[in-house]
Structures are given as structure tokens and as C-alpha cells.
N, C-alpha and C. Protein backbone atom coordinates (compact mmCIF):
# COMPACT_ATOMS: atom_id res chain seq x y z
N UNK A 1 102.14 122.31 115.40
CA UNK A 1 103.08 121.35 114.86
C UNK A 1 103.29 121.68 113.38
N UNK A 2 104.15 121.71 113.10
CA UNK A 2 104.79 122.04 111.58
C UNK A 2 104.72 120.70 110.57
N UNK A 3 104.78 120.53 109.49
CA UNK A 3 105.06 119.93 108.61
C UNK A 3 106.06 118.56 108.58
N UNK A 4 106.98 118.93 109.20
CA UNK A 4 108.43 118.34 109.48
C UNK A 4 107.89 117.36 110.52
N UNK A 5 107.60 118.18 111.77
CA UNK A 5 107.43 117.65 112.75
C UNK A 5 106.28 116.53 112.48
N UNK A 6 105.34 116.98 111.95
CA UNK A 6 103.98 116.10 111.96
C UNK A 6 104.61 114.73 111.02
N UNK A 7 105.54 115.03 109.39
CA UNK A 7 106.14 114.23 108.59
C UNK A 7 107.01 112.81 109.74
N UNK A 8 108.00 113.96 110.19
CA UNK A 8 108.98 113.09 111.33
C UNK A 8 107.86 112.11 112.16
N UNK A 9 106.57 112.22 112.98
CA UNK A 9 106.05 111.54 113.75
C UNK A 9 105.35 110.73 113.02
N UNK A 10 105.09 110.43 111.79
CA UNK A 10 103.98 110.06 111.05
C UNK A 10 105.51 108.28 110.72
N UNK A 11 106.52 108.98 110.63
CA UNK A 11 107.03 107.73 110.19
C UNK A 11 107.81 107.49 111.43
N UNK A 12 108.37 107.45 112.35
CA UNK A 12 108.41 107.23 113.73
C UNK A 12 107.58 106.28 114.21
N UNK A 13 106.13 106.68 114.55
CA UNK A 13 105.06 105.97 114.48
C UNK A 13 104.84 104.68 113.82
N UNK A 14 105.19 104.88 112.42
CA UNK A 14 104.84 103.19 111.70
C UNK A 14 106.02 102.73 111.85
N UNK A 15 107.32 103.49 112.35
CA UNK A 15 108.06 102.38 112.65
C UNK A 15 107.87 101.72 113.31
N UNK A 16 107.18 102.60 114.88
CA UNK A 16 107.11 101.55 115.70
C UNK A 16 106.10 100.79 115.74
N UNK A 17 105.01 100.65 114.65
CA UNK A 17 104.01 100.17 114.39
C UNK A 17 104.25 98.68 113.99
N UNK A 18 105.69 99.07 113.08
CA UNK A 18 105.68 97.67 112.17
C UNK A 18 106.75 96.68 113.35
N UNK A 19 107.84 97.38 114.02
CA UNK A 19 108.30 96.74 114.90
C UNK A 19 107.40 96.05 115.93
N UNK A 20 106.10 96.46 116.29
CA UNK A 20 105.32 95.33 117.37
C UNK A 20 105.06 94.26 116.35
N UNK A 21 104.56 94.67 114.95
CA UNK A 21 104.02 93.24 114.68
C UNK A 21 105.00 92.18 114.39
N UNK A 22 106.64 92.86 113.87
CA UNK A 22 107.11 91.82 113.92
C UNK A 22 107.39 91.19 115.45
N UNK A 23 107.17 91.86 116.36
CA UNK A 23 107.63 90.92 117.43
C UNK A 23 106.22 90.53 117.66
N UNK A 24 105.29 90.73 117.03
CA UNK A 24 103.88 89.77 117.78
C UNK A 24 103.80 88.68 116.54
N UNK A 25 104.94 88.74 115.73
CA UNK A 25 104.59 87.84 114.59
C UNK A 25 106.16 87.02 114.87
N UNK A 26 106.89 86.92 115.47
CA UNK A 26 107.99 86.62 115.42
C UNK A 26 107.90 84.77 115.04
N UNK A 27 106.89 84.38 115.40
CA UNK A 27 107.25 82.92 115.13
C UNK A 27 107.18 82.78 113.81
N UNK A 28 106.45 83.49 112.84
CA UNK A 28 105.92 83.25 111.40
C UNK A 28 107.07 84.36 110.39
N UNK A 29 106.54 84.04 109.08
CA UNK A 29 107.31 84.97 108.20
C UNK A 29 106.83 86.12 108.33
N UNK A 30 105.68 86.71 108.73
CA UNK A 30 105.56 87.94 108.51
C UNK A 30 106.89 88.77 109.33
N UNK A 31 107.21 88.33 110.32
CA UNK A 31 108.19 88.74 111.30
C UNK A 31 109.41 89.50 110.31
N UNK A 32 109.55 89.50 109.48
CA UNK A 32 110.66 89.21 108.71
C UNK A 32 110.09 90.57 107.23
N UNK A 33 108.70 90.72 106.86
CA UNK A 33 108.04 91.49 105.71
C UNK A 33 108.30 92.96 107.26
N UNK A 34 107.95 92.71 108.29
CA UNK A 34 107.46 94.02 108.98
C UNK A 34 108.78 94.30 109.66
N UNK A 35 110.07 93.43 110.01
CA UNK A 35 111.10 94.48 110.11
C UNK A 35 111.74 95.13 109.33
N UNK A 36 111.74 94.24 107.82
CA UNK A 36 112.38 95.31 106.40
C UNK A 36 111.13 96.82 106.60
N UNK A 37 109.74 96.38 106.80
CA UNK A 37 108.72 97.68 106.89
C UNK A 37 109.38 98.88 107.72
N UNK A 38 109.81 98.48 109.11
CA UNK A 38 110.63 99.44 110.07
C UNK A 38 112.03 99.81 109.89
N UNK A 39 112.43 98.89 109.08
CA UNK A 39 114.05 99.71 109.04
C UNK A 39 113.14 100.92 108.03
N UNK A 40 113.15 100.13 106.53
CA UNK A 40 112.48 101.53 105.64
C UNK A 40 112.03 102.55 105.95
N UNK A 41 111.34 102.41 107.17
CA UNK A 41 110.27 103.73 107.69
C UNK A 41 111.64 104.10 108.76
N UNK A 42 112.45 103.72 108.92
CA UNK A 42 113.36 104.49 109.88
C UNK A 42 114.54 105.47 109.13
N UNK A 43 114.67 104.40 107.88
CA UNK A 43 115.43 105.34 107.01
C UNK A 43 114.94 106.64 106.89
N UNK A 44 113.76 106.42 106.52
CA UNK A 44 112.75 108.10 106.05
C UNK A 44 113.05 109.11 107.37
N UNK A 45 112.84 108.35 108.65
CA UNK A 45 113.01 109.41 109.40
C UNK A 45 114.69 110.44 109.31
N UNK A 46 115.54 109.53 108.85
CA UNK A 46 117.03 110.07 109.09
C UNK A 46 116.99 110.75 108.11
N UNK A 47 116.24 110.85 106.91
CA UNK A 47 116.27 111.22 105.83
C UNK A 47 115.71 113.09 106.19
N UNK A 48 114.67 112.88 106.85
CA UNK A 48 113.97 113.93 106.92
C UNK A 48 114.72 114.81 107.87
N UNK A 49 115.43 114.21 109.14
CA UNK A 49 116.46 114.51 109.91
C UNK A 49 117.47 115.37 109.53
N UNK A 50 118.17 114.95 107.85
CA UNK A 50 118.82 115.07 107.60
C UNK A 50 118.94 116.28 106.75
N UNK A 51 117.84 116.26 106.53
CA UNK A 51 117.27 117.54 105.55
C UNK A 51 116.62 118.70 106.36
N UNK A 52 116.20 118.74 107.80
CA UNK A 52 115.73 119.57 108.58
C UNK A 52 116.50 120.91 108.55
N UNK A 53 117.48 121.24 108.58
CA UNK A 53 118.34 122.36 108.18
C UNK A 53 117.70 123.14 106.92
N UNK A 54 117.79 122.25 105.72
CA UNK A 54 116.93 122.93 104.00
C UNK A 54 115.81 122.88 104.21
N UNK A 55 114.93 122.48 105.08
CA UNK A 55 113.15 122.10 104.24
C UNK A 55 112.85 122.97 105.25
N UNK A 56 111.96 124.25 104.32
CA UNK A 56 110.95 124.88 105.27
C UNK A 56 109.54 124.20 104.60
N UNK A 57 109.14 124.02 105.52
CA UNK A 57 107.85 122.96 106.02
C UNK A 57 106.47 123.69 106.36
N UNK A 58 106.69 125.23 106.18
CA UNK A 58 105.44 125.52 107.15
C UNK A 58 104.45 125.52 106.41
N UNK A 59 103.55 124.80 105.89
CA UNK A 59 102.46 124.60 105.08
C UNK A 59 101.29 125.27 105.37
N UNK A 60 101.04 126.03 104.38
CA UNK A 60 99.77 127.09 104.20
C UNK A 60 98.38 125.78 104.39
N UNK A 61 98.18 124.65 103.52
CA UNK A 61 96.77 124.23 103.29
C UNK A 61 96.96 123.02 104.63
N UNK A 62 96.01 123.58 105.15
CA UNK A 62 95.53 123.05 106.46
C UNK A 62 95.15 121.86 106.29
N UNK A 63 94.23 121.42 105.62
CA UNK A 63 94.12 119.86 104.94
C UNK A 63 94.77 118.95 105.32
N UNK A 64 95.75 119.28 104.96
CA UNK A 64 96.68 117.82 104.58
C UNK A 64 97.28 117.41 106.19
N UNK A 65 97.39 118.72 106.79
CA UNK A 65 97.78 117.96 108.30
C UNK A 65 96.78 117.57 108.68
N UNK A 66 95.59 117.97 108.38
CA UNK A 66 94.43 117.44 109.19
C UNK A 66 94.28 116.06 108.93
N UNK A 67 94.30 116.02 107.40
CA UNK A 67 94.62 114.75 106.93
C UNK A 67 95.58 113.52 107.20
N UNK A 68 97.11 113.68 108.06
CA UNK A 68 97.88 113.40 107.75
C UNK A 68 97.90 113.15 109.63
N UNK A 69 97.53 114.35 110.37
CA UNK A 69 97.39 113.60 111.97
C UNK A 69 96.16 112.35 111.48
N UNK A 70 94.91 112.03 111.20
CA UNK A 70 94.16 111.37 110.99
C UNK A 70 94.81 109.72 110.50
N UNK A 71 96.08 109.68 110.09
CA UNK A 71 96.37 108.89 108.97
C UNK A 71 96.73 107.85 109.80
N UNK A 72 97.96 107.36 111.06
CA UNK A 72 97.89 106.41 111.94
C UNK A 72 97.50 106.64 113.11
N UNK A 73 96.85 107.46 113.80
CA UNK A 73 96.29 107.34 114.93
C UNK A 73 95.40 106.50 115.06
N UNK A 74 94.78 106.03 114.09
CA UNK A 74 93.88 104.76 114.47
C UNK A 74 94.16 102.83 114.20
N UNK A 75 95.82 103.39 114.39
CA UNK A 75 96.45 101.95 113.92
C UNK A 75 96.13 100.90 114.60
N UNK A 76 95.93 99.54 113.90
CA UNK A 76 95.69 98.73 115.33
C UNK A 76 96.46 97.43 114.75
N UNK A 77 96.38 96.46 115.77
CA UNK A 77 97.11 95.39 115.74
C UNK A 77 96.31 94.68 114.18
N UNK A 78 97.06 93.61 113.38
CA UNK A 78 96.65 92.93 112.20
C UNK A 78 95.77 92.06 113.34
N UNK A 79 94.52 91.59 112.61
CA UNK A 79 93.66 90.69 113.65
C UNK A 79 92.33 90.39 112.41
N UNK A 80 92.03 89.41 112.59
CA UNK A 80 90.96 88.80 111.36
C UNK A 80 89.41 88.57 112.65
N UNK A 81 88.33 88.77 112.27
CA UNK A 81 87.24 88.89 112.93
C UNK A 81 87.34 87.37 113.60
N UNK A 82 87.30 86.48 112.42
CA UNK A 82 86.55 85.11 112.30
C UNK A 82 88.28 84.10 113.04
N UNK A 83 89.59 84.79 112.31
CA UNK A 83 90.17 84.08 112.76
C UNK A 83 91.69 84.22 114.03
N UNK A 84 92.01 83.61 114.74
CA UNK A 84 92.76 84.76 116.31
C UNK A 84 94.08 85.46 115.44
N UNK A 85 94.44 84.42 114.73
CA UNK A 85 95.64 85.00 114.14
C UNK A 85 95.56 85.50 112.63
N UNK A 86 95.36 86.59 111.94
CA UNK A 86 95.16 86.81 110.59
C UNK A 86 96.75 86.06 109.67
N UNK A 87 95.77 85.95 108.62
CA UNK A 87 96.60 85.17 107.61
C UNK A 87 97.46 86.20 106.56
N UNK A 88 98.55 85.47 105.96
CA UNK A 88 99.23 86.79 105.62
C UNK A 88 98.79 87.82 104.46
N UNK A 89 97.98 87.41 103.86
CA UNK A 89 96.91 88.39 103.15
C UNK A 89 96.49 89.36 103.52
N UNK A 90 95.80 89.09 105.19
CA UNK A 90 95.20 90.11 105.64
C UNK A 90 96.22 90.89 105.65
N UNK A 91 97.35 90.59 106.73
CA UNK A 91 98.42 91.52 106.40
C UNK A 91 99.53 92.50 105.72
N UNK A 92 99.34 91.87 105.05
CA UNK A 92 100.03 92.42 103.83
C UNK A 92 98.99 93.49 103.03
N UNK A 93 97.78 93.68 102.84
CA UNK A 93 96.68 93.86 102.57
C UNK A 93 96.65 95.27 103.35
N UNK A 94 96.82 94.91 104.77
CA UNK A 94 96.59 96.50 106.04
C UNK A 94 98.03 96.94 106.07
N UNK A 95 99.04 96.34 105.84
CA UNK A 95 100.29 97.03 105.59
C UNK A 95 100.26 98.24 104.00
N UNK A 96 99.44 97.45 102.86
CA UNK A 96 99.69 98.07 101.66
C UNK A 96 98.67 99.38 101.69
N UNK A 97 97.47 98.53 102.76
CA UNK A 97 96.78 100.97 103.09
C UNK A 97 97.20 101.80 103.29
N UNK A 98 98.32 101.24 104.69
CA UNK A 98 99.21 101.82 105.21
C UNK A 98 100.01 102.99 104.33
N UNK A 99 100.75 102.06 103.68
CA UNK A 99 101.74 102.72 102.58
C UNK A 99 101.50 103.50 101.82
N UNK A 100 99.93 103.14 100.94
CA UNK A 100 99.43 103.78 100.14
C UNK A 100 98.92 105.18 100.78
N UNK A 101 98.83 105.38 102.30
CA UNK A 101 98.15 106.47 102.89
C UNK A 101 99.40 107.33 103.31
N UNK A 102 100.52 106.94 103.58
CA UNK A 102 101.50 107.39 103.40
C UNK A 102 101.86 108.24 102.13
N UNK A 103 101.98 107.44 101.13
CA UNK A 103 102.34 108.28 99.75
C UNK A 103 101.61 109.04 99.57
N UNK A 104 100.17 109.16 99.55
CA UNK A 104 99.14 110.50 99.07
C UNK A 104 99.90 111.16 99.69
N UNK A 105 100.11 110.89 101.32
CA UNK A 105 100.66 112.31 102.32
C UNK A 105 102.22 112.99 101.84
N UNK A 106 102.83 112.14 100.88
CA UNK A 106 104.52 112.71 100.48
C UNK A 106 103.67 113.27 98.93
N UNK A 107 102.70 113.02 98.68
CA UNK A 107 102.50 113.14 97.13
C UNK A 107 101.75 114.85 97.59
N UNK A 108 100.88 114.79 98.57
CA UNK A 108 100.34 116.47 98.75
C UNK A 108 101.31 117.21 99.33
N UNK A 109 102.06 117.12 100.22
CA UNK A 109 103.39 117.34 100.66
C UNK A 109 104.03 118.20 99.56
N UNK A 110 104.61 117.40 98.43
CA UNK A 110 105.51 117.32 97.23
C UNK A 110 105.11 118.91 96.23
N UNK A 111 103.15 118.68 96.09
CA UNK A 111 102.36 119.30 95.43
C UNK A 111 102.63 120.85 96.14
N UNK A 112 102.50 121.27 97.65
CA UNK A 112 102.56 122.06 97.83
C UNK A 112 104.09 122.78 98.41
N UNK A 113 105.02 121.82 98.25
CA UNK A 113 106.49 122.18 98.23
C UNK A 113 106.51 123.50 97.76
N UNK A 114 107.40 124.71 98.65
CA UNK A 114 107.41 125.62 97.62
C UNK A 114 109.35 125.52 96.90
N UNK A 115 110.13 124.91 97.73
CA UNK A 115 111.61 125.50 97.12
C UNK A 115 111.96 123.73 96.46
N UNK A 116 112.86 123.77 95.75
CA UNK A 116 113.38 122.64 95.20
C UNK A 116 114.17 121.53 95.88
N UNK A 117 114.54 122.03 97.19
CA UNK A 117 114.73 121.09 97.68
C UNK A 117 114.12 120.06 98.64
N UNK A 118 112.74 120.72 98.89
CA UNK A 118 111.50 120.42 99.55
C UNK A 118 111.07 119.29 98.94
N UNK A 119 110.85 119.66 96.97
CA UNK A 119 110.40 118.85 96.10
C UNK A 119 111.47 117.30 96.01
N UNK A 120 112.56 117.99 96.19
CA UNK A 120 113.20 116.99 95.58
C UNK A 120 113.52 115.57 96.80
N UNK A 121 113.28 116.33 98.44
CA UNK A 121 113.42 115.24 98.96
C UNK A 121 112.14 114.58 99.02
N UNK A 122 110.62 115.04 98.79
CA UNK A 122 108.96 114.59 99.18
C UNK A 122 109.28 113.31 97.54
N UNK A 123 109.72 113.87 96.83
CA UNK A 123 109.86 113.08 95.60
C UNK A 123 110.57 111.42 96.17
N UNK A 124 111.84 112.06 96.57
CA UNK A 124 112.33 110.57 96.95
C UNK A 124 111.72 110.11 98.20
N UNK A 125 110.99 110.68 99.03
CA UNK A 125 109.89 109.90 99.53
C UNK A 125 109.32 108.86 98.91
N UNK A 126 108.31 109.79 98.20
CA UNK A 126 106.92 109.54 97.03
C UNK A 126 107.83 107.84 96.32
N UNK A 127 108.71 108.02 95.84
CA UNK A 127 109.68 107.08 95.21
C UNK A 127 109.45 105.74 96.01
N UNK A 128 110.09 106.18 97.65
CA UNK A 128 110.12 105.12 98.08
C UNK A 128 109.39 104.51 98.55
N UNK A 129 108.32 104.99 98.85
CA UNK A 129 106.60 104.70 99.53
C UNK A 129 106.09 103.76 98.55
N UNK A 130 106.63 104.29 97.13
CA UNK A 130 105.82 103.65 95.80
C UNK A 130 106.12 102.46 95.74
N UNK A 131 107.74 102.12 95.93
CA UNK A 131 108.40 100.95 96.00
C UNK A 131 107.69 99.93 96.79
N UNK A 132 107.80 100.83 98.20
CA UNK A 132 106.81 99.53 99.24
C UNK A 132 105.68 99.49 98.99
N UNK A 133 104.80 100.04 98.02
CA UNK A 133 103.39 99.35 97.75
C UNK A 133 103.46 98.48 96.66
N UNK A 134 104.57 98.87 95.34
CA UNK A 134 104.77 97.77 94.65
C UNK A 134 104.85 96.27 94.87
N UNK A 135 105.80 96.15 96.25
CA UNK A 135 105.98 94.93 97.04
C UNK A 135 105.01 94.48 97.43
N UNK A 136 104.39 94.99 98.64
CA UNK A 136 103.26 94.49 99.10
C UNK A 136 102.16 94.43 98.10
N UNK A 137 101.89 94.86 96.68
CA UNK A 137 100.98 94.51 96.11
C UNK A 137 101.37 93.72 94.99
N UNK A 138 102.46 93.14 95.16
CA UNK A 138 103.14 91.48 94.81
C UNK A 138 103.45 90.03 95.41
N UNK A 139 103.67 91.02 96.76
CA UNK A 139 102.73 89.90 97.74
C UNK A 139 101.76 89.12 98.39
N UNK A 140 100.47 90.55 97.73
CA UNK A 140 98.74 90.28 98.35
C UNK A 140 98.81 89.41 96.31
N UNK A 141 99.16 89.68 95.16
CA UNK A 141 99.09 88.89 94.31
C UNK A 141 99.68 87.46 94.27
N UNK A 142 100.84 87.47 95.29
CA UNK A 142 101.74 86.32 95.06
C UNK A 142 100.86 84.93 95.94
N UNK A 143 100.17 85.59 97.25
CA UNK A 143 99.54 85.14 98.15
C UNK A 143 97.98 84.73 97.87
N UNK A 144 97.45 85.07 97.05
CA UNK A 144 96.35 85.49 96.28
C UNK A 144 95.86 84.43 95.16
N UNK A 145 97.39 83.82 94.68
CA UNK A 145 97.10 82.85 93.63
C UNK A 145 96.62 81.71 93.55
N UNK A 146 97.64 81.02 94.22
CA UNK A 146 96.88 79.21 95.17
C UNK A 146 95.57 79.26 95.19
N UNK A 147 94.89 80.75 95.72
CA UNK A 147 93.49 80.85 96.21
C UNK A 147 91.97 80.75 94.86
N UNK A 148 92.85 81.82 94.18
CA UNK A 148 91.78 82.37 93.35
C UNK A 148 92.42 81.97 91.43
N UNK A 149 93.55 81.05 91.48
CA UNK A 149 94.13 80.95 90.06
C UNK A 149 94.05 79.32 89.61
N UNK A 150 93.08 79.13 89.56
CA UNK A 150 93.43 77.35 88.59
C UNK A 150 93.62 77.30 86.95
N UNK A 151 94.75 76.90 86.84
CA UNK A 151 94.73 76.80 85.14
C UNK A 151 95.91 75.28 84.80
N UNK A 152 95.56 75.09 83.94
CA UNK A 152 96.30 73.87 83.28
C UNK A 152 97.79 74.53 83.28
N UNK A 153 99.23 73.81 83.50
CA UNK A 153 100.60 74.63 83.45
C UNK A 153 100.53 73.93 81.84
N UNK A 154 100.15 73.28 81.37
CA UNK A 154 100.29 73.09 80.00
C UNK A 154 99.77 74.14 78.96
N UNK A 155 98.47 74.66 79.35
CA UNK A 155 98.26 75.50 78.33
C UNK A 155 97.78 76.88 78.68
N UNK A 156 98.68 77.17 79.81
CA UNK A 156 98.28 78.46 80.74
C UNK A 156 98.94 79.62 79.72
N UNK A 157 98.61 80.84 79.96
CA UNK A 157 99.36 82.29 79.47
C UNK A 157 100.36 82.25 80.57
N UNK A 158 101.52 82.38 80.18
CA UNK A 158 103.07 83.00 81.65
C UNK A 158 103.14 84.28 81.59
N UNK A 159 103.21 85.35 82.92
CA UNK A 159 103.47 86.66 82.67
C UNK A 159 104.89 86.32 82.28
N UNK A 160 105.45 87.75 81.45
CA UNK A 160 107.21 87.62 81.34
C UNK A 160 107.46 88.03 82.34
N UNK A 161 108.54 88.10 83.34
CA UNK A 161 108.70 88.66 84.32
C UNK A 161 110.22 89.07 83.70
């Protein structure tokens, strides 16, 4: 399996990863965080699709596929030990590994690109991978607060946003 191919199945895969949970989440909001997750990850595939003609893919360092088959084959449903249905923390939380295990894989990808147009599409990968961990790690903060933030609104610090 080549580069491309292994790239193409790697986001294929979490598409259809994120499409079960929104339909196993469909009554709640997450339903709604994990189909924006699958369109995104579907874009990438058309993307890579689209570029299959320019990108030679055949990657010398063995690693990273080894690394990179390893990366969702062991996906599993969101599920909390203690509770039947995990709360959206947890989720958002196993979505943002996700992502983040994704980008290393466009970021070594990128590193061992050899022509410029290799670089330049692993880049707008890398870009957009970054984006969806930004989110989700504004969501495990946004979700996070109620929990772990008590302060007076009178004499609190405000981030600027």
C-alpha cells in the first residue's frame, strides 16, 4: 500500500468513524460536533483524490506507515467505564486524539514530501487538522469550565476574545 492509498483510507475511515457516532448520538448535540467531523474528513478525502494525478507518495521511511496503519484500527465507540452513555467531554476529548494523531501523520508526511506539490497539499492538510484540534480543544475548555472554574463575575480576570 502506498502513501496515498494508506492517507486516502486513514480519512475514509474516520469518516466513517465520526458518521456512526453521530448516528449513535443522534438524540444529543454531539450528533451535530461529529457530522461537521465527517463532512471535514470527507473533504480531505476529495482533496487527496484530487491531487492523486501530482503526488508521488511512495515513501522511503517505513515508520510512518507503520505508524499511520496503527493510528485508527483500534477505533472504538465513545463509552465511559462508570457511565452507559459518555458525557461530552469524554468525547470531545477522544475526538481531539483523534485529530491530533492525524496531524503528526500530515506533519511526517509533509517532512518527508519530496516535490512541492506534495508539501504544499500535506501543509493544507496539517492546516486543517490544526483547525479541528483548535475546536475541539475549545470545546473540552468550554465544557471544562462549569466543572473546574469558580470565581466571583465581579472581580474575575476576562480572557479578550
Amino acid at each position: 500500500m502506498d502513501t496515498l492509498e494508506l492517507a486516502l483510507s486513514l480519512e475514509f475511515d474516520l469518516e466513517k468513524y465520526y458518521e456512526a457516532q453521530a448516528e449513535k448520538n443522534k438524540d444529543n448535540s454531539l450528533s451535530v460536533v461529529f457530522t461537521i467531523l465527517a463532512g471535514e474528513e470527507q473533504k480531505h478525502t476529495e482533496i487527496l483524490l484530487g491531487k492523486a494525478d501530482v503526488l508521488d507518495l511512495d515513501i522511503k521511511d517505513k515508520n510512518i506507515l507503520d505508524e499511520a496503519r496503527e493510528l485508527f484500527t483500534q477505533l472504538r465507540d465513545f463509552k465511559s467505564e462508570i457511565k452507559e452513555f459518555p458525557n461530552q467531554l469524554d468525547s470531545y476529548r477522544m475526538a481531539l486524539e483523534m485529530e491530533e494523531k492525524s496531524l503528526k501523520f500530515y506533519k511526517n508526511l509533509h517532512d518527508t514530501a519530496e516535490t512541492d506539490k506534495e508539501k504544499e497539499t500535506y501543509q493544507y492538510l496539517i492546516k486543517q487538522e490544526d483547525i479541528h484540534c483548535i475546536i475541539l480543544e475549545e470545546l473540552v475548555k468550554l465544557t471544562t469550565r462549569p466543572e473546574e472554574w469558580v470565581e466571583s463575575a465581579e472581580f474575575g480576570i476576562r480572557e479578550d476574545y
